[in-house]
C-alpha atoms as a PDB file:
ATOM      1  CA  UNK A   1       0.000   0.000   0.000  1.00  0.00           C
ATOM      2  CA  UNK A   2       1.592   3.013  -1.043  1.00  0.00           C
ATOM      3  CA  UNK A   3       1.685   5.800   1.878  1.00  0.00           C
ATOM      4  CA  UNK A   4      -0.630   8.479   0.131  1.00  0.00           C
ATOM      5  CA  UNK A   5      -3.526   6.556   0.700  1.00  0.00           C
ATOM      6  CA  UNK A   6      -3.100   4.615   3.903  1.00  0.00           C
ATOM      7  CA  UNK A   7      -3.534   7.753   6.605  1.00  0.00           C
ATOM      8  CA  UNK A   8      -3.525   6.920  10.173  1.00  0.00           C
ATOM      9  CA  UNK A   9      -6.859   7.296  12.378  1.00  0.00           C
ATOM     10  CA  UNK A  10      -5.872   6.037  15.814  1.00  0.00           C
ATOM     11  CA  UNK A  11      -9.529   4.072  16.424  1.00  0.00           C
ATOM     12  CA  UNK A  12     -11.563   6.598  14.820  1.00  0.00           C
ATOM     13  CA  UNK A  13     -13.049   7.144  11.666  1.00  0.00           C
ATOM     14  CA  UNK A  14     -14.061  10.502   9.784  1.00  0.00           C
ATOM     15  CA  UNK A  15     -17.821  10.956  10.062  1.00  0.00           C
ATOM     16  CA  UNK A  16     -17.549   9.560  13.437  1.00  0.00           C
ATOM     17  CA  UNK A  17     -21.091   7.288  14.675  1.00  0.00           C
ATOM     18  CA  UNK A  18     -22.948   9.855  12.524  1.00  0.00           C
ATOM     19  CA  UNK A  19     -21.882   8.035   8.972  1.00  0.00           C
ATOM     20  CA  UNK A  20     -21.674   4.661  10.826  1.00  0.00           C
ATOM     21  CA  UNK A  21     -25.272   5.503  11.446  1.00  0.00           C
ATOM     22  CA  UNK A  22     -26.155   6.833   7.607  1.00  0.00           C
ATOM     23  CA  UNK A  23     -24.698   3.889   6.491  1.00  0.00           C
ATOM     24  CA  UNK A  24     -26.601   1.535   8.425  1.00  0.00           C
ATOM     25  CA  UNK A  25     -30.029   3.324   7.655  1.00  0.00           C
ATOM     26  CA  UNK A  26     -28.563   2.857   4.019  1.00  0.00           C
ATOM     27  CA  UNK A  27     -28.539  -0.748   4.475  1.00  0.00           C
ATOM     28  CA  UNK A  28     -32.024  -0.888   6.342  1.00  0.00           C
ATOM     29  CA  UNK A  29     -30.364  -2.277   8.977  1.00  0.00           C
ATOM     30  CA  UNK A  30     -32.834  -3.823  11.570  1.00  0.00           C
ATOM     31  CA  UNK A  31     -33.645  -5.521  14.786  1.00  0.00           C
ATOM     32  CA  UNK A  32     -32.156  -9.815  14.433  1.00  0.00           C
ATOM     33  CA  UNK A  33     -29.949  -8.632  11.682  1.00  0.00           C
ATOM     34  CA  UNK A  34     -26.809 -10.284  11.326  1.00  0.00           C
ATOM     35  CA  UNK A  35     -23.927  -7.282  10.398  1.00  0.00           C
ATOM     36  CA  UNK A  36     -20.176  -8.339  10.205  1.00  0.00           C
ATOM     37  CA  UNK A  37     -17.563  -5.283  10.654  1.00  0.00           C
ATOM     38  CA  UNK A  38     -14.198  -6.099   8.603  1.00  0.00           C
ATOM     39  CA  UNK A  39     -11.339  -4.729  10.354  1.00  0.00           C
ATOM     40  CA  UNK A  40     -13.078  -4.112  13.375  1.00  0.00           C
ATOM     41  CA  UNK A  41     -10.307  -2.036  15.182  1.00  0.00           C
ATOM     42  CA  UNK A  42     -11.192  -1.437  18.776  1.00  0.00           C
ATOM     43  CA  UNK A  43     -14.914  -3.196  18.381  1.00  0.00           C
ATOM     44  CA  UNK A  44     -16.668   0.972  18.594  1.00  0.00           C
ATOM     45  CA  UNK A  45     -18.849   0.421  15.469  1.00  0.00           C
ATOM     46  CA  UNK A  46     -19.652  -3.462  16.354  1.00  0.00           C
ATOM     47  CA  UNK A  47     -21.061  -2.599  19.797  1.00  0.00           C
ATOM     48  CA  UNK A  48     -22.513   0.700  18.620  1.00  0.00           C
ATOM     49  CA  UNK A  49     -25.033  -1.438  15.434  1.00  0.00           C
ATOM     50  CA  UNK A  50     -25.481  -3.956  18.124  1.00  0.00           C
ATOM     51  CA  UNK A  51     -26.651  -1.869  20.642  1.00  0.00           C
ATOM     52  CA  UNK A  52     -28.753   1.078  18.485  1.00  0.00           C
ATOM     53  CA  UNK A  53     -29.802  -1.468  16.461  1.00  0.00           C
ATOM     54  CA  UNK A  54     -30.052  -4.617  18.147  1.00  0.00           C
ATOM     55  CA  UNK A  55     -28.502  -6.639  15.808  1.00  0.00           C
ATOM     56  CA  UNK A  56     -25.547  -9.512  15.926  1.00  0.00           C
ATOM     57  CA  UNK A  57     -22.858  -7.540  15.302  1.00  0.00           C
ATOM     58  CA  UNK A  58     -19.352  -9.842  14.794  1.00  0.00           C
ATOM     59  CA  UNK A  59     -16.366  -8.269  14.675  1.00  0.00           C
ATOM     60  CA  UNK A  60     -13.181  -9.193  12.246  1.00  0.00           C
ATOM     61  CA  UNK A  61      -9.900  -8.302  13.719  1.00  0.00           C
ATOM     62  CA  UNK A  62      -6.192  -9.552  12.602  1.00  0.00           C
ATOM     63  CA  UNK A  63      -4.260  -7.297  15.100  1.00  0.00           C
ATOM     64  CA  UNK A  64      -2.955  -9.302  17.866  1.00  0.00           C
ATOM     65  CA  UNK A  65      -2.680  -6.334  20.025  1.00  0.00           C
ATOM     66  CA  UNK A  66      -6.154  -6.185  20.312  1.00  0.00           C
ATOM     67  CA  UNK A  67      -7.194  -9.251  21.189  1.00  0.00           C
ATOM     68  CA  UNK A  68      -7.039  -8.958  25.064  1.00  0.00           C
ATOM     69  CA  UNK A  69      -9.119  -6.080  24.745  1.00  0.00           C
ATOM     70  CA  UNK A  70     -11.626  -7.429  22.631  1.00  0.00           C
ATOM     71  CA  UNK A  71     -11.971 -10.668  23.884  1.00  0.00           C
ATOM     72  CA  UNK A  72     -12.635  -9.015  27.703  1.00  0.00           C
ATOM     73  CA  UNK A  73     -16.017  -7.130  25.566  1.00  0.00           C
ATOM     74  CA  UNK A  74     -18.900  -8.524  27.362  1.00  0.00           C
ATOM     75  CA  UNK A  75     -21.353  -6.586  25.767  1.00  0.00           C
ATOM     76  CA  UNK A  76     -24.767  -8.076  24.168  1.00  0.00           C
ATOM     77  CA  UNK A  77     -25.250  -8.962  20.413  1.00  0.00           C
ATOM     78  CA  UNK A  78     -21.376  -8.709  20.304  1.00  0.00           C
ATOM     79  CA  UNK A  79     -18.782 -11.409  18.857  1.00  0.00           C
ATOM     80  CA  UNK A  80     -15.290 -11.299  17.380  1.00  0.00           C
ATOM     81  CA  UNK A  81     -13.007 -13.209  15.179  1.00  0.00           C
ATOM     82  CA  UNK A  82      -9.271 -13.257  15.802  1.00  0.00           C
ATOM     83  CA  UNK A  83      -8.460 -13.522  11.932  1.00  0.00           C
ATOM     84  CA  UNK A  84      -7.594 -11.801   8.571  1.00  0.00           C
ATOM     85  CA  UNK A  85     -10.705 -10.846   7.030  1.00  0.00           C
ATOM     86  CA  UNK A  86      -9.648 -11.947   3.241  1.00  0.00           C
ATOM     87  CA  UNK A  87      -9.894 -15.546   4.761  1.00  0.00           C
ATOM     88  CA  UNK A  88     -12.397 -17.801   5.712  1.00  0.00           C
ATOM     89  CA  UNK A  89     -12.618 -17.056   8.566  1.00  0.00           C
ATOM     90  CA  UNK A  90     -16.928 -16.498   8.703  1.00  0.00           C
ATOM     91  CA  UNK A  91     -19.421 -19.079   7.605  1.00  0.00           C
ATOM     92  CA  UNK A  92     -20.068 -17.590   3.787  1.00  0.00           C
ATOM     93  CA  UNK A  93     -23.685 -16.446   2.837  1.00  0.00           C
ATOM     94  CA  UNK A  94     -24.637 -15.578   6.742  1.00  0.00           C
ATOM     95  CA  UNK A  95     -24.513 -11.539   7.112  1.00  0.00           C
ATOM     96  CA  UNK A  96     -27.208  -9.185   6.029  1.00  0.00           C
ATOM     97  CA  UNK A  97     -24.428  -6.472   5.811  1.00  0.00           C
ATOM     98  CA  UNK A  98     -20.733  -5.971   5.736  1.00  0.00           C
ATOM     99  CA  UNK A  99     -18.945  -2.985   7.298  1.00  0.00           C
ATOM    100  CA  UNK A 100     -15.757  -1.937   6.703  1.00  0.00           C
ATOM    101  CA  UNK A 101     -14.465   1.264   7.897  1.00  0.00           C
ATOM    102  CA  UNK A 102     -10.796   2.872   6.497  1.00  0.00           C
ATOM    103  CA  UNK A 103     -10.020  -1.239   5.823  1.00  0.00           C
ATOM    104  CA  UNK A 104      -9.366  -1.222   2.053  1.00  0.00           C
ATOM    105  CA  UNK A 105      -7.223   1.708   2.005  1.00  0.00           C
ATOM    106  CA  UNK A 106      -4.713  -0.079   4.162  1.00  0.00           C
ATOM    107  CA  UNK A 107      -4.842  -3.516   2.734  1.00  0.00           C
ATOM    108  CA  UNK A 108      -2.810  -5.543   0.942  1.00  0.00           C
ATOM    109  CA  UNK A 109      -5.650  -6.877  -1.310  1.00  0.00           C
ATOM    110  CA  UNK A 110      -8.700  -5.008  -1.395  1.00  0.00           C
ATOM    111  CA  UNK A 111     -10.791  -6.781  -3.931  1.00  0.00           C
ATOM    112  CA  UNK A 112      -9.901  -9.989  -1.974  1.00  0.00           C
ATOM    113  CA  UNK A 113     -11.107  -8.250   0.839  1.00  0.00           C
ATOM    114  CA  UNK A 114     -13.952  -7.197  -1.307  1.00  0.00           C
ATOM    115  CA  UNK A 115     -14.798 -10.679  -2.214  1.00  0.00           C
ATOM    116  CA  UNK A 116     -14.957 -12.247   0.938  1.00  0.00           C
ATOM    117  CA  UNK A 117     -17.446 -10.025   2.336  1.00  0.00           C
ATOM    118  CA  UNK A 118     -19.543 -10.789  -0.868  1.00  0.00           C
ATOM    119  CA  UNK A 119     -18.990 -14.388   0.338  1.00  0.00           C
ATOM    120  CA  UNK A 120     -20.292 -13.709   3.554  1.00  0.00           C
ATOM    121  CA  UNK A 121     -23.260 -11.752   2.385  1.00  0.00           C
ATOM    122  CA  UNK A 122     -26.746 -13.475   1.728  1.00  0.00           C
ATOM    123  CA  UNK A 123     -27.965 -12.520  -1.322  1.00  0.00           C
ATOM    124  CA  UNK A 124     -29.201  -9.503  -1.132  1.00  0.00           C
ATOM    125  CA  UNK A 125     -27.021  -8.587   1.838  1.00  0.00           C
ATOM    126  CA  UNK A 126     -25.836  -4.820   2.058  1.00  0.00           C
ATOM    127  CA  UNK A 127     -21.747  -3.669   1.785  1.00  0.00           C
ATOM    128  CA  UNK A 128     -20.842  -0.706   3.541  1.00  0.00           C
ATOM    129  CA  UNK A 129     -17.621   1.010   2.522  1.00  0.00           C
ATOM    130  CA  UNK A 130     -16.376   4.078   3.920  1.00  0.00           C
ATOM    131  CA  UNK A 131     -12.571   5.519   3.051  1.00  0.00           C
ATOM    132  CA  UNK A 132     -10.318   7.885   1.706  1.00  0.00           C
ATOM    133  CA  UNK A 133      -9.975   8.032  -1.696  1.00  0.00           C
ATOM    134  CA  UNK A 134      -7.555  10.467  -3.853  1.00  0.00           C
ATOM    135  CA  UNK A 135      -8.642  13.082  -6.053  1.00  0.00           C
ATOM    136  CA  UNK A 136      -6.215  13.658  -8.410  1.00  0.00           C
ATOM    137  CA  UNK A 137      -5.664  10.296  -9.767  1.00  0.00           C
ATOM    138  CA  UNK A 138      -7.641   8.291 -12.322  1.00  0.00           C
ATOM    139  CA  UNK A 139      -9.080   4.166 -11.816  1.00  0.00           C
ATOM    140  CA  UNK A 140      -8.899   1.626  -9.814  1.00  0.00           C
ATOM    141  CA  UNK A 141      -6.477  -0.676  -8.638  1.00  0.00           C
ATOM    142  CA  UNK A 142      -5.463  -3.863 -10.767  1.00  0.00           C
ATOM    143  CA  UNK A 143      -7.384  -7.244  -9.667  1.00  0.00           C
ATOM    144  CA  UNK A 144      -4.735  -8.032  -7.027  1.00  0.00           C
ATOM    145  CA  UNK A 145      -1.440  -7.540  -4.956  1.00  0.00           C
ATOM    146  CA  UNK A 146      -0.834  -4.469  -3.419  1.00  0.00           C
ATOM    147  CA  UNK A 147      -3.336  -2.024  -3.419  1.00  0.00           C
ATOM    148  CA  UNK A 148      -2.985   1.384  -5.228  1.00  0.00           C
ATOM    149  CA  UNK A 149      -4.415   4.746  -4.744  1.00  0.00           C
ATOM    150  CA  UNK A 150      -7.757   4.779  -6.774  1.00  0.00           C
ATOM    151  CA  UNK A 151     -10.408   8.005  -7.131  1.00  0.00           C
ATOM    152  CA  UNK A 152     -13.719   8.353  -6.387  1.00  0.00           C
ATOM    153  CA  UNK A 153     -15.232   6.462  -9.460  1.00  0.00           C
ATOM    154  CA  UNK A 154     -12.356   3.658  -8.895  1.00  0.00           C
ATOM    155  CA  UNK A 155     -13.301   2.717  -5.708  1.00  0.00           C
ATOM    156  CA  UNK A 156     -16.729   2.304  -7.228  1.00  0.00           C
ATOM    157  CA  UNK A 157     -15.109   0.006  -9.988  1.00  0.00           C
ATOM    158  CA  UNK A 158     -13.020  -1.796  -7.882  1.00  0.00           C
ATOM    159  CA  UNK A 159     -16.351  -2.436  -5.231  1.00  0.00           C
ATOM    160  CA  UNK A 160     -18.197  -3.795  -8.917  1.00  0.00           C
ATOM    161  CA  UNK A 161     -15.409  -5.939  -9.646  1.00  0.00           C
ATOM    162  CA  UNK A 162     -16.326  -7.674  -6.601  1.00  0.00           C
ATOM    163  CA  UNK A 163     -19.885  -8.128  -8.203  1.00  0.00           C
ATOM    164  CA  UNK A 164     -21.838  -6.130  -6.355  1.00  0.00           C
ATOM    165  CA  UNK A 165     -24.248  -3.738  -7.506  1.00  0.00           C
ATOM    166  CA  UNK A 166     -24.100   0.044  -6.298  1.00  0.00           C
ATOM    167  CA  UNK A 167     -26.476   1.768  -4.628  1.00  0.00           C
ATOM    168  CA  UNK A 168     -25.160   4.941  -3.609  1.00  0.00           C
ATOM    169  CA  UNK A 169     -21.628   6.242  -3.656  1.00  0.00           C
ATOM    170  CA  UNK A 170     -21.604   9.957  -1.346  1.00  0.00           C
ATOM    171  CA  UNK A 171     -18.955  11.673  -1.086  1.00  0.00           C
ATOM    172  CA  UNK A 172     -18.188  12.918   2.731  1.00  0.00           C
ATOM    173  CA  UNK A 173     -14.745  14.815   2.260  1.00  0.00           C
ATOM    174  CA  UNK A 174     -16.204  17.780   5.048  1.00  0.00           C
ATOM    175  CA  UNK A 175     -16.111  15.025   7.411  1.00  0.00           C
ATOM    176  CA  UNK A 176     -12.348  14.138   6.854  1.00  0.00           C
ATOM    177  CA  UNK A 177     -11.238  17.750   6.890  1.00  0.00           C
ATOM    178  CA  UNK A 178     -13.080  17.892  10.471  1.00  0.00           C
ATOM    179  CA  UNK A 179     -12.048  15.100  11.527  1.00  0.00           C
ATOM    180  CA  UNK A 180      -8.479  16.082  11.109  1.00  0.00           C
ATOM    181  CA  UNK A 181      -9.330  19.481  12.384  1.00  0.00           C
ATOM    182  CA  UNK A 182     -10.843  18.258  15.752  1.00  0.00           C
ATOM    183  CA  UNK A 183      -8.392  15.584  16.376  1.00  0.00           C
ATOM    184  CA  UNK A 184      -5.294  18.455  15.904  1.00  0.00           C
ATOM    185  CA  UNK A 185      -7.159  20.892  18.736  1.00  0.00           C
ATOM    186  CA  UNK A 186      -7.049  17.821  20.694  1.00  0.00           C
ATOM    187  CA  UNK A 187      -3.152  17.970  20.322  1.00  0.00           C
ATOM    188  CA  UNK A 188      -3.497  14.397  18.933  1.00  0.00           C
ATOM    189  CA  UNK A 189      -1.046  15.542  16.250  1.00  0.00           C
ATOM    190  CA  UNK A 190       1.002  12.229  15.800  1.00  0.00           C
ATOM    191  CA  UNK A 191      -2.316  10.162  15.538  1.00  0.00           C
ATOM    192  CA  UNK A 192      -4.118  11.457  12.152  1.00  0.00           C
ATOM    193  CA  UNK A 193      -1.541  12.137   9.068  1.00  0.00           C
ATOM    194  CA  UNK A 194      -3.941  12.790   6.139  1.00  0.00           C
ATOM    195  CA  UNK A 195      -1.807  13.307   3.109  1.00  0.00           C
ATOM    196  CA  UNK A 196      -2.961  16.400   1.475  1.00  0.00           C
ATOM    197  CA  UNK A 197      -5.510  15.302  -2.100  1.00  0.00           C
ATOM    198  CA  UNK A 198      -8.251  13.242  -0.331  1.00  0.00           C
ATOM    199  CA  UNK A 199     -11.164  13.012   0.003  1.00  0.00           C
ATOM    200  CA  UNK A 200     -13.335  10.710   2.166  1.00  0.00           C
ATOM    201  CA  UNK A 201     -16.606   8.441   0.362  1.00  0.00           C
ATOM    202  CA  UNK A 202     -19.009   6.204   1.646  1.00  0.00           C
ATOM    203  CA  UNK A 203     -20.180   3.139  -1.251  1.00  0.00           C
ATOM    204  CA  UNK A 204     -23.150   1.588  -0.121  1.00  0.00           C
ATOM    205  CA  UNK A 205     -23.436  -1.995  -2.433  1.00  0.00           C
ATOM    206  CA  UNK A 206     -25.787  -5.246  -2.581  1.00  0.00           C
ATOM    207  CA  UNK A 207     -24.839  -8.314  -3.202  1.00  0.00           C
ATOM    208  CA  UNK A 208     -27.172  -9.602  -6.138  1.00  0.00           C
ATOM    209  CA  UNK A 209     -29.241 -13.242  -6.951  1.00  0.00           C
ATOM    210  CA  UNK A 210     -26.739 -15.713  -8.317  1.00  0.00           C
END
């Protein structure tokens, strides 16, 4: 992953629980839903859908530095997997919907990553993809290896390579640039390093009928 688009967030995300929350009305989330968050970081947006939304929220972590954390989460409708998230590592075809937060910007594979939550999706099932994307530059990034910076409209390809049908791609750059902004008042200066060119989108995708 090339450095220009792989910014670090700490455990936050731009848009904070507000675009966690227009995603998930997006995605007609509901009460008995099953939602699986990809790169679930510090388990925030797992036990947030699970508790304003009472759904079974699992969360997909490969960080070992998390685990003690996570696995001391007690909190209801919440689960996590100690895994990578471009593995099997969920029964495929169980999840209404499939979050994943800044993930694909800082993964090795992203339509891999793509795939597998397609995998895990029921048909039908609802993708949720928030992340930076850069402005300047043109497509998406090839099928697979490392991932490379892609615009707004490649993200979009790269999420239909994965066969999934778009619903709605927004673009939420004001969030980013306040993100940044708040976080720097804080004095958390050495925790967000946004490369100047981004922006910030959220793709909201079904997975279609075989």
């Amino acid at each position: 992953m090339t450095s220009v688009m792989a910014p670090y967030f700490g455990d936050a995300h731009p848009g904070g629980v507000r675009l966690t929350d227009r995603a998930a009305r997006l995605c007609g989330l509901k009460s008995g839903m099953s939602v699986l968050d990809m790169g679930c970081g510090s388990g925030d947006t797992v036990a947030y859908l699970a508790e304003k939304y009472g759904v079974a929220a699992t969360g997909v972590e490969r960080d070992g530095r998390r685990r003690g954390h996570l696995a001391s989460d007690r909190r209801r409708g919440v689960r996590y997997v100690f895994a990578d998230a471009r593995t099997e590592c969920v029964p495929d075809g169980g999840a209404n919907a499939v979050f994943m937060e800044c993930v694909l910007s800082v993964t090795e594979d992203p339509l891999k990553m793509l795939e597998r939550a397609r995998a895990a999706l029921r048909p039908g099932g609802a993708l949720a993809v928030s992340d930076v994307y850069l402005k300047e530059r043109r497509g998406a990034p090839d099928s697979g290896g490392e991932a490379e910076p892609w615009d707004f409209d490649g993200l979009c390809e790269l999420v239909r390579r994965a066969r999934f049908d778009i619903v709605s791609a927004e673009d939420h750059t004001p969030a980013l640039v306040t993100f940044r902004a708040e976080r720097y008042a804080a004095g958390e200066r050495g925790a967000v390093r946004v490369p100047r060119g981004l922006g910030y989108m959220l793709v909201i995708a079904r997975r279609g009928d075989e």
